[in-house]
N, C-alpha and C. Protein backbone atom coordinates (compact mmCIF):
# COMPACT_ATOMS: atom_id res chain seq x y z
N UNK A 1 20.53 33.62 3.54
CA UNK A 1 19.42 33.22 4.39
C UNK A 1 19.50 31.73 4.70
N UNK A 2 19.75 30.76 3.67
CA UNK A 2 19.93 29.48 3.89
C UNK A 2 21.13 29.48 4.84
N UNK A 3 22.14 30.19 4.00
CA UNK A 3 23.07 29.45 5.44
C UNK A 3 23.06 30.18 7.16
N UNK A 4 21.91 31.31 7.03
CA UNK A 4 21.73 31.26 8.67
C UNK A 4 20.54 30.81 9.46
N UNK A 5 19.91 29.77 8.73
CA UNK A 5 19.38 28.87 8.93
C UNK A 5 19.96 27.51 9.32
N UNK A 6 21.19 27.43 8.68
CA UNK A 6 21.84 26.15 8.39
C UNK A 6 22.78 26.47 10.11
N UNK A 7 23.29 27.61 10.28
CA UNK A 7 23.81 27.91 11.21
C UNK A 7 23.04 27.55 12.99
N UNK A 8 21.72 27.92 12.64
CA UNK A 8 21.03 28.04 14.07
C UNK A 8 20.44 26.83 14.25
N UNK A 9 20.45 25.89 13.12
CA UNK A 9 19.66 24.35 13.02
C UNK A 9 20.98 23.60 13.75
N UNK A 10 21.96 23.72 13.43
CA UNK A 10 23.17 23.52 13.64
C UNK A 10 23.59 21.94 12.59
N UNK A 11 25.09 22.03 12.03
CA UNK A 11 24.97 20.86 11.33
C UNK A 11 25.27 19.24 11.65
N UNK A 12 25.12 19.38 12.92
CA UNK A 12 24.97 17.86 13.92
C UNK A 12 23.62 17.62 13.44
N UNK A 13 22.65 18.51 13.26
CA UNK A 13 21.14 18.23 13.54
C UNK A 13 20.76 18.13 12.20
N UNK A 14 21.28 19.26 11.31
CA UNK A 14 21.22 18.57 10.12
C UNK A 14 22.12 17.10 9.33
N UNK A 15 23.09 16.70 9.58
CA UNK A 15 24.08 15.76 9.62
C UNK A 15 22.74 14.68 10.06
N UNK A 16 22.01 14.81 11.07
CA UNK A 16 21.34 13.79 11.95
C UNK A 16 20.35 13.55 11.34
N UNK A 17 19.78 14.53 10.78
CA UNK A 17 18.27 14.53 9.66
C UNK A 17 18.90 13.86 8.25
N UNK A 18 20.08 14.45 7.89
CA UNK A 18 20.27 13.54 6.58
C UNK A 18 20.78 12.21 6.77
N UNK A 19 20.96 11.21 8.24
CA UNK A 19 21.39 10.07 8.60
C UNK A 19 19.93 9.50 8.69
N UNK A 20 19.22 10.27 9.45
CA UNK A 20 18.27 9.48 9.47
C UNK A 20 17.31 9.06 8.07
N UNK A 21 17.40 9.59 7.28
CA UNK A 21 16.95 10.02 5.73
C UNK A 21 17.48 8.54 5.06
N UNK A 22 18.89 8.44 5.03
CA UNK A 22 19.30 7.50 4.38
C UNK A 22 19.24 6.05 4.99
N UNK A 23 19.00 5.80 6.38
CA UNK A 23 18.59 4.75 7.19
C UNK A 23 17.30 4.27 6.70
N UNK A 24 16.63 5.16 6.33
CA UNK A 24 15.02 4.69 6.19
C UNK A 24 15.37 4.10 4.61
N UNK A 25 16.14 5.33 3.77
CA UNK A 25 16.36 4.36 2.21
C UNK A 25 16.63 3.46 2.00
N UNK A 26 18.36 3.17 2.80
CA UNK A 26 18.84 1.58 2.97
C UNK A 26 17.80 0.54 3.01
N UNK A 27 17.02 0.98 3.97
CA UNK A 27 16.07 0.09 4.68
C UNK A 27 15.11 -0.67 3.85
N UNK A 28 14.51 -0.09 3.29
CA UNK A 28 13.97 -0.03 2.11
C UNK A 28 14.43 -0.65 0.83
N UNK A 29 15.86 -0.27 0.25
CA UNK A 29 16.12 -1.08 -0.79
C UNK A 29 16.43 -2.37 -0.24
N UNK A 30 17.16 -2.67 1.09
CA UNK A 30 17.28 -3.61 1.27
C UNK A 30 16.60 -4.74 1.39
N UNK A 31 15.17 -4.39 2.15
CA UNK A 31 13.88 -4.91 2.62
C UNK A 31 13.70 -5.43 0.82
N UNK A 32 13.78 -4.44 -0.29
CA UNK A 32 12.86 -5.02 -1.18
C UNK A 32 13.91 -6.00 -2.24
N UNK A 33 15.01 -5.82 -1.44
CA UNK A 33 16.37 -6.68 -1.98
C UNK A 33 16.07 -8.21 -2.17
N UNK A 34 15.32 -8.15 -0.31
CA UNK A 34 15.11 -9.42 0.04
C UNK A 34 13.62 -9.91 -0.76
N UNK A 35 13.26 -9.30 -0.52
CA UNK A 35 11.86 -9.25 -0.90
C UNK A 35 11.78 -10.17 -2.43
N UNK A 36 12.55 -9.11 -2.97
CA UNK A 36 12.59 -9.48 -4.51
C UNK A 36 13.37 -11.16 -4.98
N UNK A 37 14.52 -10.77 -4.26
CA UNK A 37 15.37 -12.41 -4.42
C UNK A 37 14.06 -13.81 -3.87
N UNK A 38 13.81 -13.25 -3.07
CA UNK A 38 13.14 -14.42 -2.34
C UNK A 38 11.48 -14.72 -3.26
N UNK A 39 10.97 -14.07 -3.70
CA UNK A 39 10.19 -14.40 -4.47
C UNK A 39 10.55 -15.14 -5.88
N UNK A 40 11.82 -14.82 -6.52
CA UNK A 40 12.46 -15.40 -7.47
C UNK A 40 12.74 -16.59 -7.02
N UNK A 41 13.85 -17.01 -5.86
CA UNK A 41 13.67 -18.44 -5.11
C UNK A 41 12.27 -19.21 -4.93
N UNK A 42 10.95 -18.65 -4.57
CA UNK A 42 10.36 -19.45 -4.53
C UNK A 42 9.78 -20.06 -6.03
N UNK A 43 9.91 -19.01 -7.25
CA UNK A 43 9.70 -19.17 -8.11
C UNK A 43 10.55 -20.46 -8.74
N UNK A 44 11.32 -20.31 -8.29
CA UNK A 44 12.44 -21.21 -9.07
C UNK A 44 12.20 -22.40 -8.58
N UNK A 45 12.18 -22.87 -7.04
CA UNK A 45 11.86 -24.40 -6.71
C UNK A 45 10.25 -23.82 -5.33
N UNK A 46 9.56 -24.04 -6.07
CA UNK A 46 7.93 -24.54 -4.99
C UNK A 46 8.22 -24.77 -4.03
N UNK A 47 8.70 -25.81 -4.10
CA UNK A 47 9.11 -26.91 -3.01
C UNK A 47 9.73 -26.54 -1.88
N UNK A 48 10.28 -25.30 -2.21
CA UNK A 48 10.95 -24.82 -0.53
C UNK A 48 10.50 -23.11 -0.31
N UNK A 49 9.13 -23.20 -0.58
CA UNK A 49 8.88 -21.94 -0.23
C UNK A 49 8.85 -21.58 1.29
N UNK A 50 8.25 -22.51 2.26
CA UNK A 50 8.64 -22.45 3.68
C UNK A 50 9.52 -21.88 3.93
N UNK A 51 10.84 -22.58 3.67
CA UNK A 51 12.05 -21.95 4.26
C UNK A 51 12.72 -20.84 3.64
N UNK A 52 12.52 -20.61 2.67
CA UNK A 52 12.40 -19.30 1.99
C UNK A 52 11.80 -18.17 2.55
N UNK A 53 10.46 -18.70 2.68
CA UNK A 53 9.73 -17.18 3.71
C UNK A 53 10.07 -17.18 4.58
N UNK A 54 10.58 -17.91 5.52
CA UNK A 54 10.90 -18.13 6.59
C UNK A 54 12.13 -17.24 6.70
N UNK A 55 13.16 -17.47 6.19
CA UNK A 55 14.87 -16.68 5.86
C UNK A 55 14.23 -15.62 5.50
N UNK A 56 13.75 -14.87 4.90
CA UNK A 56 12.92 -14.20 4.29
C UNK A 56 12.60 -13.06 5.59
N UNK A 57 11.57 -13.24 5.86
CA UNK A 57 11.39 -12.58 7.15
C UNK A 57 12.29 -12.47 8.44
N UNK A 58 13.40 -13.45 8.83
CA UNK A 58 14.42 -12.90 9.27
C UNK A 58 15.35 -12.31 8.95
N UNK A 59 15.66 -12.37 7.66
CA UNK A 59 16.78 -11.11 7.34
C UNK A 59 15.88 -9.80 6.94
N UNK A 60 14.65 -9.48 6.63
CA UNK A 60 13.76 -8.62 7.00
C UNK A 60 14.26 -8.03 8.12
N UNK A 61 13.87 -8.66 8.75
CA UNK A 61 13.50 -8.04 10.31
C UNK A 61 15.16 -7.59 10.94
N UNK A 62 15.98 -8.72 10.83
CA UNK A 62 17.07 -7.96 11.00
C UNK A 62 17.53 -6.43 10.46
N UNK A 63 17.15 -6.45 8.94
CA UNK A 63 17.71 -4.73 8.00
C UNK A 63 16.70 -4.08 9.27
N UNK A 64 15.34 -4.67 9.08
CA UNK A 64 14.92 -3.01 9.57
C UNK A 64 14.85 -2.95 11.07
N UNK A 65 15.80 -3.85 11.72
CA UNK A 65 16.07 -3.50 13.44
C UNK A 65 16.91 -2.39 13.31
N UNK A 66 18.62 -2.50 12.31
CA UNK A 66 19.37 -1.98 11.87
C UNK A 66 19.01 -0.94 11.66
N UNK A 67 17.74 0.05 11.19
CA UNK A 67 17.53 1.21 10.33
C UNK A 67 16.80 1.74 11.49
N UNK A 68 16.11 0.67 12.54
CA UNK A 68 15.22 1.37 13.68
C UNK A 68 16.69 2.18 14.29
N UNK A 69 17.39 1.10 14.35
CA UNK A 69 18.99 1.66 15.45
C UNK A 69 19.68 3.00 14.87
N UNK A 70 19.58 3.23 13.64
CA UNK A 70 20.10 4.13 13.03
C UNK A 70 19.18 5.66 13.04
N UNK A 71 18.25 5.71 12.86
CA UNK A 71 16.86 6.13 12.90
C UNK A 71 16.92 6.96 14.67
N UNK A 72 16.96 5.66 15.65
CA UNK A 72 16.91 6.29 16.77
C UNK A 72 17.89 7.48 17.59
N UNK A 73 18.84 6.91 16.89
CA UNK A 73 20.07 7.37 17.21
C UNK A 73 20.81 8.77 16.35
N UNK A 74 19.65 9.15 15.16
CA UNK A 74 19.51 10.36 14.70
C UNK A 74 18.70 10.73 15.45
N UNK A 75 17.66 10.66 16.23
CA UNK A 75 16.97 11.64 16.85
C UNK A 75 17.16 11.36 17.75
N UNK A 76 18.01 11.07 18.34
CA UNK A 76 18.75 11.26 19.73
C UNK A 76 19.52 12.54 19.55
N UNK A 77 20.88 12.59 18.01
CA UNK A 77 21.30 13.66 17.86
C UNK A 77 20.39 14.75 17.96
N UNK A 78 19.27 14.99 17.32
CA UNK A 78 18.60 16.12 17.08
C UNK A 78 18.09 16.59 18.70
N UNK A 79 17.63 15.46 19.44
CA UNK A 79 16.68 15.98 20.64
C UNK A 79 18.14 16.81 21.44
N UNK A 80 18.82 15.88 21.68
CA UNK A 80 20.08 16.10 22.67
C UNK A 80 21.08 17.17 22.14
């Protein structure tokens, strides 16, 4: 039964559901990669917490442009 399910879903679409799955995880450990280092940096010197949050939120924003792109482009597979 599973695999004629697996058959009519087809495995592009599943392939595309488990890409998009792991885009959002990456995303996530990465986000809290940064997250985490950068709170230790500010911990460590005060004094440059600015530019810390600052780097901080751009390599943020970069991972999760990356995971939007990955993300979209699984449900592109699935729609198409």
């Amino acid at each position: 039964m599973l695999l004629a399910i697996l058959l009519n879903v087809g495995l592009a679409k599943l392939g595309a559901g488990v890409g998009a799955g792991l885009a959002a995880i990456g995303a996530g450990i990465g986000i809290g990669g940064i997250g985490g280092k950068a709170v230790e940096g500010i911990a460590r010197q005060p004094e440059a917490a600015g530019d810390i949050r600052a780097n901080m939120i751009v390599a943020a924003a970069l991972v999760e442009g990356v995971a939007f792109f990955a993300i979209v482009i699984s449900l592109l597979i699935v729609v198409l």
